[in-house]
C-alpha atoms as a PDB file:
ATOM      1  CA  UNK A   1      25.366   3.164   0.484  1.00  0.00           C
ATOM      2  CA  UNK A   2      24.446   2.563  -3.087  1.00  0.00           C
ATOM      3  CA  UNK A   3      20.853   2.618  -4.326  1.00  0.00           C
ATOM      4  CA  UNK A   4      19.926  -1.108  -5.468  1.00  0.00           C
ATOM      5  CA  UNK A   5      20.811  -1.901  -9.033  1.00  0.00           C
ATOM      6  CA  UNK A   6      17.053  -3.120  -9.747  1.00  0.00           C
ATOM      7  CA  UNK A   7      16.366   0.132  -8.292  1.00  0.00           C
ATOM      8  CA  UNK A   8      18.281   2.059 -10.460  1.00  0.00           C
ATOM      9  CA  UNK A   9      17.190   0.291 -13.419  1.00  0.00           C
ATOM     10  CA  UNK A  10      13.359   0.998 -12.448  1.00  0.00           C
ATOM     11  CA  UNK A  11      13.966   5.066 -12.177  1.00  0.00           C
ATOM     12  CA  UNK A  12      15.395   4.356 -15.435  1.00  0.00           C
ATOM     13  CA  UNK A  13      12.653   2.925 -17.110  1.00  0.00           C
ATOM     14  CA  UNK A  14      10.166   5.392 -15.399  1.00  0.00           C
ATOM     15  CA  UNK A  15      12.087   8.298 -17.318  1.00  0.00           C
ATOM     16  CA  UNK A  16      12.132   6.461 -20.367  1.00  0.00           C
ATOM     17  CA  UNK A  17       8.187   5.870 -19.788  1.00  0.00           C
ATOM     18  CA  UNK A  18       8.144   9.575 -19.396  1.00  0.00           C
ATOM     19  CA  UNK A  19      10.062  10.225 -22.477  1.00  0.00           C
ATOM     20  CA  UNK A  20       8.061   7.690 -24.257  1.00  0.00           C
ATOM     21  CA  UNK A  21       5.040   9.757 -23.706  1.00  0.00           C
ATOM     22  CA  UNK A  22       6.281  13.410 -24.152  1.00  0.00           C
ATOM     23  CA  UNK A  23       7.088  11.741 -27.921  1.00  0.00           C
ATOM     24  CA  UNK A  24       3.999  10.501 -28.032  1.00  0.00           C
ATOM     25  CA  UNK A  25       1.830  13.502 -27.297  1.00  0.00           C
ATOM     26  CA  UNK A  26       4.082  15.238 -29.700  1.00  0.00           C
ATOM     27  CA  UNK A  27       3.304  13.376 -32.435  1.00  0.00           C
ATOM     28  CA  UNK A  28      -0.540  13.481 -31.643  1.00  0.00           C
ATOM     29  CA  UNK A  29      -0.194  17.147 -31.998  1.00  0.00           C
ATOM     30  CA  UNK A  30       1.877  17.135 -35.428  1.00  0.00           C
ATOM     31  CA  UNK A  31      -0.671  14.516 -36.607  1.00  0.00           C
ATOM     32  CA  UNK A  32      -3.495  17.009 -35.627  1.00  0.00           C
ATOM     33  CA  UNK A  33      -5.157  17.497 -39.163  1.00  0.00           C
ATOM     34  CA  UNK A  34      -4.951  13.409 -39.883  1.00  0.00           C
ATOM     35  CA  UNK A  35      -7.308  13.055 -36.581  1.00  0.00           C
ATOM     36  CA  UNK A  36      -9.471  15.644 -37.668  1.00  0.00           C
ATOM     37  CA  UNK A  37      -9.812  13.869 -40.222  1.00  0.00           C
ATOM     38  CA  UNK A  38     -10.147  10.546 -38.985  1.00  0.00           C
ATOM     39  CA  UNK A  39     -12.648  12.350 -36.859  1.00  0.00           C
ATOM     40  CA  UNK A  40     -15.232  13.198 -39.630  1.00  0.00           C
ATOM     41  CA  UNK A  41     -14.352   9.637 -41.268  1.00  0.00           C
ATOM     42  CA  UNK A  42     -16.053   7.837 -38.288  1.00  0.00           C
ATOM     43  CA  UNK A  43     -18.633  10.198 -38.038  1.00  0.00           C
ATOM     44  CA  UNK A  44     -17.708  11.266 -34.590  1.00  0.00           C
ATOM     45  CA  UNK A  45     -17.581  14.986 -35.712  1.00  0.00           C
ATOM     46  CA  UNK A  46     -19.364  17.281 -38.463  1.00  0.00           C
ATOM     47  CA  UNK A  47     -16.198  19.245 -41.175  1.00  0.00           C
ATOM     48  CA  UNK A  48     -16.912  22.498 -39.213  1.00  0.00           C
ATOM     49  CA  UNK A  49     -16.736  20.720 -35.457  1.00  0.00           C
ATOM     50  CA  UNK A  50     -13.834  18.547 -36.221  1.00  0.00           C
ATOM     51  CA  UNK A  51     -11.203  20.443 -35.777  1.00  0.00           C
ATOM     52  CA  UNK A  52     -12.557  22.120 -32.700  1.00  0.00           C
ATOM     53  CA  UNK A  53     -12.984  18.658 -30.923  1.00  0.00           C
ATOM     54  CA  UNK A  54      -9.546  17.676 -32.312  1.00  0.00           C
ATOM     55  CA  UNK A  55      -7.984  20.662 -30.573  1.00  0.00           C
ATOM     56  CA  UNK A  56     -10.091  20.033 -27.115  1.00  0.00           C
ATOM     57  CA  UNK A  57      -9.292  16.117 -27.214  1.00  0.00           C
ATOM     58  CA  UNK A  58      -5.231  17.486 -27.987  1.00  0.00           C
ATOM     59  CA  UNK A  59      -5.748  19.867 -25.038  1.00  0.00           C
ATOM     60  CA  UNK A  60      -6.914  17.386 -22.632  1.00  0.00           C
ATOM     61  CA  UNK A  61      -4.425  14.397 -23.776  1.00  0.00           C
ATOM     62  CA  UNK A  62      -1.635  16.977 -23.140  1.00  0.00           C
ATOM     63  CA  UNK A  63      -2.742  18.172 -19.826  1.00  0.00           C
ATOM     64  CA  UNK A  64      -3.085  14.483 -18.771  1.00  0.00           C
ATOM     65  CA  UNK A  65       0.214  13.424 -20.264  1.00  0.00           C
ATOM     66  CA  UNK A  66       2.082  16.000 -18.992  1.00  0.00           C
ATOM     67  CA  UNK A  67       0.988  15.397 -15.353  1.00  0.00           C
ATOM     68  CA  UNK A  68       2.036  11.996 -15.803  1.00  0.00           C
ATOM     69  CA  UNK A  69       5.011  12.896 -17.354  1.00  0.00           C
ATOM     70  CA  UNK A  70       6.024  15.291 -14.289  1.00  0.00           C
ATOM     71  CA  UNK A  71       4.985  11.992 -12.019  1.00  0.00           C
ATOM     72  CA  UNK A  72       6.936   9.578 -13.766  1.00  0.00           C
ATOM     73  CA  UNK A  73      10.261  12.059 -13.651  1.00  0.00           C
ATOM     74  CA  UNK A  74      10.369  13.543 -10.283  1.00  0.00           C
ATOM     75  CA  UNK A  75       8.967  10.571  -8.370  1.00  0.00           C
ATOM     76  CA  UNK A  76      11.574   8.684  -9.647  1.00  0.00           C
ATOM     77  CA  UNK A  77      14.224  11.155  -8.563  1.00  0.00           C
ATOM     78  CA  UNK A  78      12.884  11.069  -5.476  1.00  0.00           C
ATOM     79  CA  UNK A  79      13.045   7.598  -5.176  1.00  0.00           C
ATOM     80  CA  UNK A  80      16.989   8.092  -5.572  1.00  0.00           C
ATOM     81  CA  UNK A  81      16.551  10.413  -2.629  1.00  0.00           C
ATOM     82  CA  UNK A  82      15.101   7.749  -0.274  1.00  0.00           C
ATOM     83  CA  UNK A  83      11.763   8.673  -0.298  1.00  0.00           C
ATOM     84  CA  UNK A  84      10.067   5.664   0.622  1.00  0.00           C
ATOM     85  CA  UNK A  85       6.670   7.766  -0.204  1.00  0.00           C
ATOM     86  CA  UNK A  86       7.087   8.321  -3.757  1.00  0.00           C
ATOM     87  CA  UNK A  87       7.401   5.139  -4.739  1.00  0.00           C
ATOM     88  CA  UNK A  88       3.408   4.370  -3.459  1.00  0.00           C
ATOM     89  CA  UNK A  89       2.641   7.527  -4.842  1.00  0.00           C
ATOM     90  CA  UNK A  90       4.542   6.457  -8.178  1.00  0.00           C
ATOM     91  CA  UNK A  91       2.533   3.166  -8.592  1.00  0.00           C
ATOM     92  CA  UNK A  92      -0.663   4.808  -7.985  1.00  0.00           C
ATOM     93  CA  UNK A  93      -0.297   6.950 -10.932  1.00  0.00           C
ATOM     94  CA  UNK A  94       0.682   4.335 -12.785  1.00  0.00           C
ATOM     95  CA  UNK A  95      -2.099   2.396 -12.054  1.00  0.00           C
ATOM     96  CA  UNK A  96      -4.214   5.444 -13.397  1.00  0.00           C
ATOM     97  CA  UNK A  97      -2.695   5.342 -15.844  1.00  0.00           C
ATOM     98  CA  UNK A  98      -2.968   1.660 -16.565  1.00  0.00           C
ATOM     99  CA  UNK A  99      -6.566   2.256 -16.271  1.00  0.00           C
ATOM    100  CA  UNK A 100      -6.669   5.124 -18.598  1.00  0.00           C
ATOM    101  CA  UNK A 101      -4.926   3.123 -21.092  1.00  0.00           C
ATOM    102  CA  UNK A 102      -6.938   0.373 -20.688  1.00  0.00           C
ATOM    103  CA  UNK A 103     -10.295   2.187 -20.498  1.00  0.00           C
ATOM    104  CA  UNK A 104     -10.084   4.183 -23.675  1.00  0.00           C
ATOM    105  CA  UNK A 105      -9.376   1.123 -25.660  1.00  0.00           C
ATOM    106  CA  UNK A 106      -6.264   2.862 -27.177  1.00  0.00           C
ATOM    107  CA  UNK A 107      -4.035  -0.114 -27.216  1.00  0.00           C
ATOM    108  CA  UNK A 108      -1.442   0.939 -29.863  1.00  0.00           C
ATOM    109  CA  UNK A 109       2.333  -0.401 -29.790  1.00  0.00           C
ATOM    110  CA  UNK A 110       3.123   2.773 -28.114  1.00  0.00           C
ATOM    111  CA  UNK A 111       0.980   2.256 -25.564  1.00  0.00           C
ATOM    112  CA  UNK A 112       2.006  -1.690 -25.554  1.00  0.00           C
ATOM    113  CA  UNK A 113       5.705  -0.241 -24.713  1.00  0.00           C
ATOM    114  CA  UNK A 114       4.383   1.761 -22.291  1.00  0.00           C
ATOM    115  CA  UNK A 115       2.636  -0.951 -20.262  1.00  0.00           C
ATOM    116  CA  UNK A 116       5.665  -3.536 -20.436  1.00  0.00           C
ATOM    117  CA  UNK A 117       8.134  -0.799 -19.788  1.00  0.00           C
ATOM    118  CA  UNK A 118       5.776   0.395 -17.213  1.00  0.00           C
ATOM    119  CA  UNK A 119       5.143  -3.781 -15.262  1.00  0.00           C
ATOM    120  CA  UNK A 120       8.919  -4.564 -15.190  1.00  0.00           C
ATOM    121  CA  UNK A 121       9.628  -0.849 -13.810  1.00  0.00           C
ATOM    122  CA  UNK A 122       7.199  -1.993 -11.222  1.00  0.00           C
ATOM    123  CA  UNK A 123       8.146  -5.388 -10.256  1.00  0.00           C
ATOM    124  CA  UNK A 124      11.960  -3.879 -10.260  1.00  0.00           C
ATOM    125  CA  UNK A 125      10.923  -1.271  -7.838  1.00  0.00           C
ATOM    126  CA  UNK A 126       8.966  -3.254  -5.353  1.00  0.00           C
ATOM    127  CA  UNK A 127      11.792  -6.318  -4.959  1.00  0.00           C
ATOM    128  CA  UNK A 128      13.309  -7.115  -1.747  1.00  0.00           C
ATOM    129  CA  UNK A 129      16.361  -5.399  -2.351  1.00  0.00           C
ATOM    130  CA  UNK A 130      14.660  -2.127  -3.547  1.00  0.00           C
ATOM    131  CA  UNK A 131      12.195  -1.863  -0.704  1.00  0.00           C
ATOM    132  CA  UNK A 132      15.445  -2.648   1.872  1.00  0.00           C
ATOM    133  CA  UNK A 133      17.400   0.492   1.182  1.00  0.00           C
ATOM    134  CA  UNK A 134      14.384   2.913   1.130  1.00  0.00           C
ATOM    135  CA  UNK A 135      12.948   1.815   4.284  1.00  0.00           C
ATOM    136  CA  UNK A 136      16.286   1.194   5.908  1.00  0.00           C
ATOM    137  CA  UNK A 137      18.246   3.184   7.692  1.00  0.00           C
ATOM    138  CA  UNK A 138      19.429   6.538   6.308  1.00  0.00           C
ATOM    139  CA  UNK A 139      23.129   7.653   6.490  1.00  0.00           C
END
């Protein structure tokens, strides 16, 4: 038997979620001298500390993003494989990182996508239909 087509769609929207935040790590870390800049603009960090900070704030971001980036990709592969597990273990890191988002303020349209992307992946992978044939019998 066939996975559920909402289910489908919701693995499908996790790896794009994924994707979607690979890029956007990326990017932080081409834009590196622009934040170091921004940095001593807002006072948060002296010329000579700036880009020292900017590397350890880069560091962190991509240690964070990439765990969540390994989440979002092999949960949801799991999930094809009728693991009825990784899909709790799925929502609660994105509910971290809902509250990570939400806590740092950073509400950019990137992180806008992210969220919508992230609800109707969500609601698509808790439906009837989708909690039916990973909790149903196995072949």
């Amino acid at each position: 038997m066939d996975s559920p087509r909402p289910l489908r769609y919701a693995i499908v929207l996790w790896w794009v979620v994924a994707l979607v935040l690979a890029w956007q790590t990326a990017s932080m870390w081409f834009g590196r001298a622009e934040l170091a800049g921004r940095m001593i603009e807002r006072r948060q960090a002296t010329p000579a500390d700036a880009v020292e900070r900017t590397q350890q704030l880069l560091v962190t971001n991509t240690g964070i993003a990439a765990a969540l980036v390994a989440a979002y990709l092999v949960l949801g592969a799991l999930l094809f494989k009728r693991r009825p597990w990784a899909r709790v273990v799925l929502s609660v890191f994105a509910l971290l990182h809902l509250v990570m988002l939400l806590g740092t303020g950073a509400v950019f349209s990137v992180n806008v996508v992210l969220l919508i992307l992230g609800a109707i992946a969500a609601v698509l992978m808790w439906r009837r239909s989708s909690t039916d044939w990973l909790t149903g019998e196995h072949d």
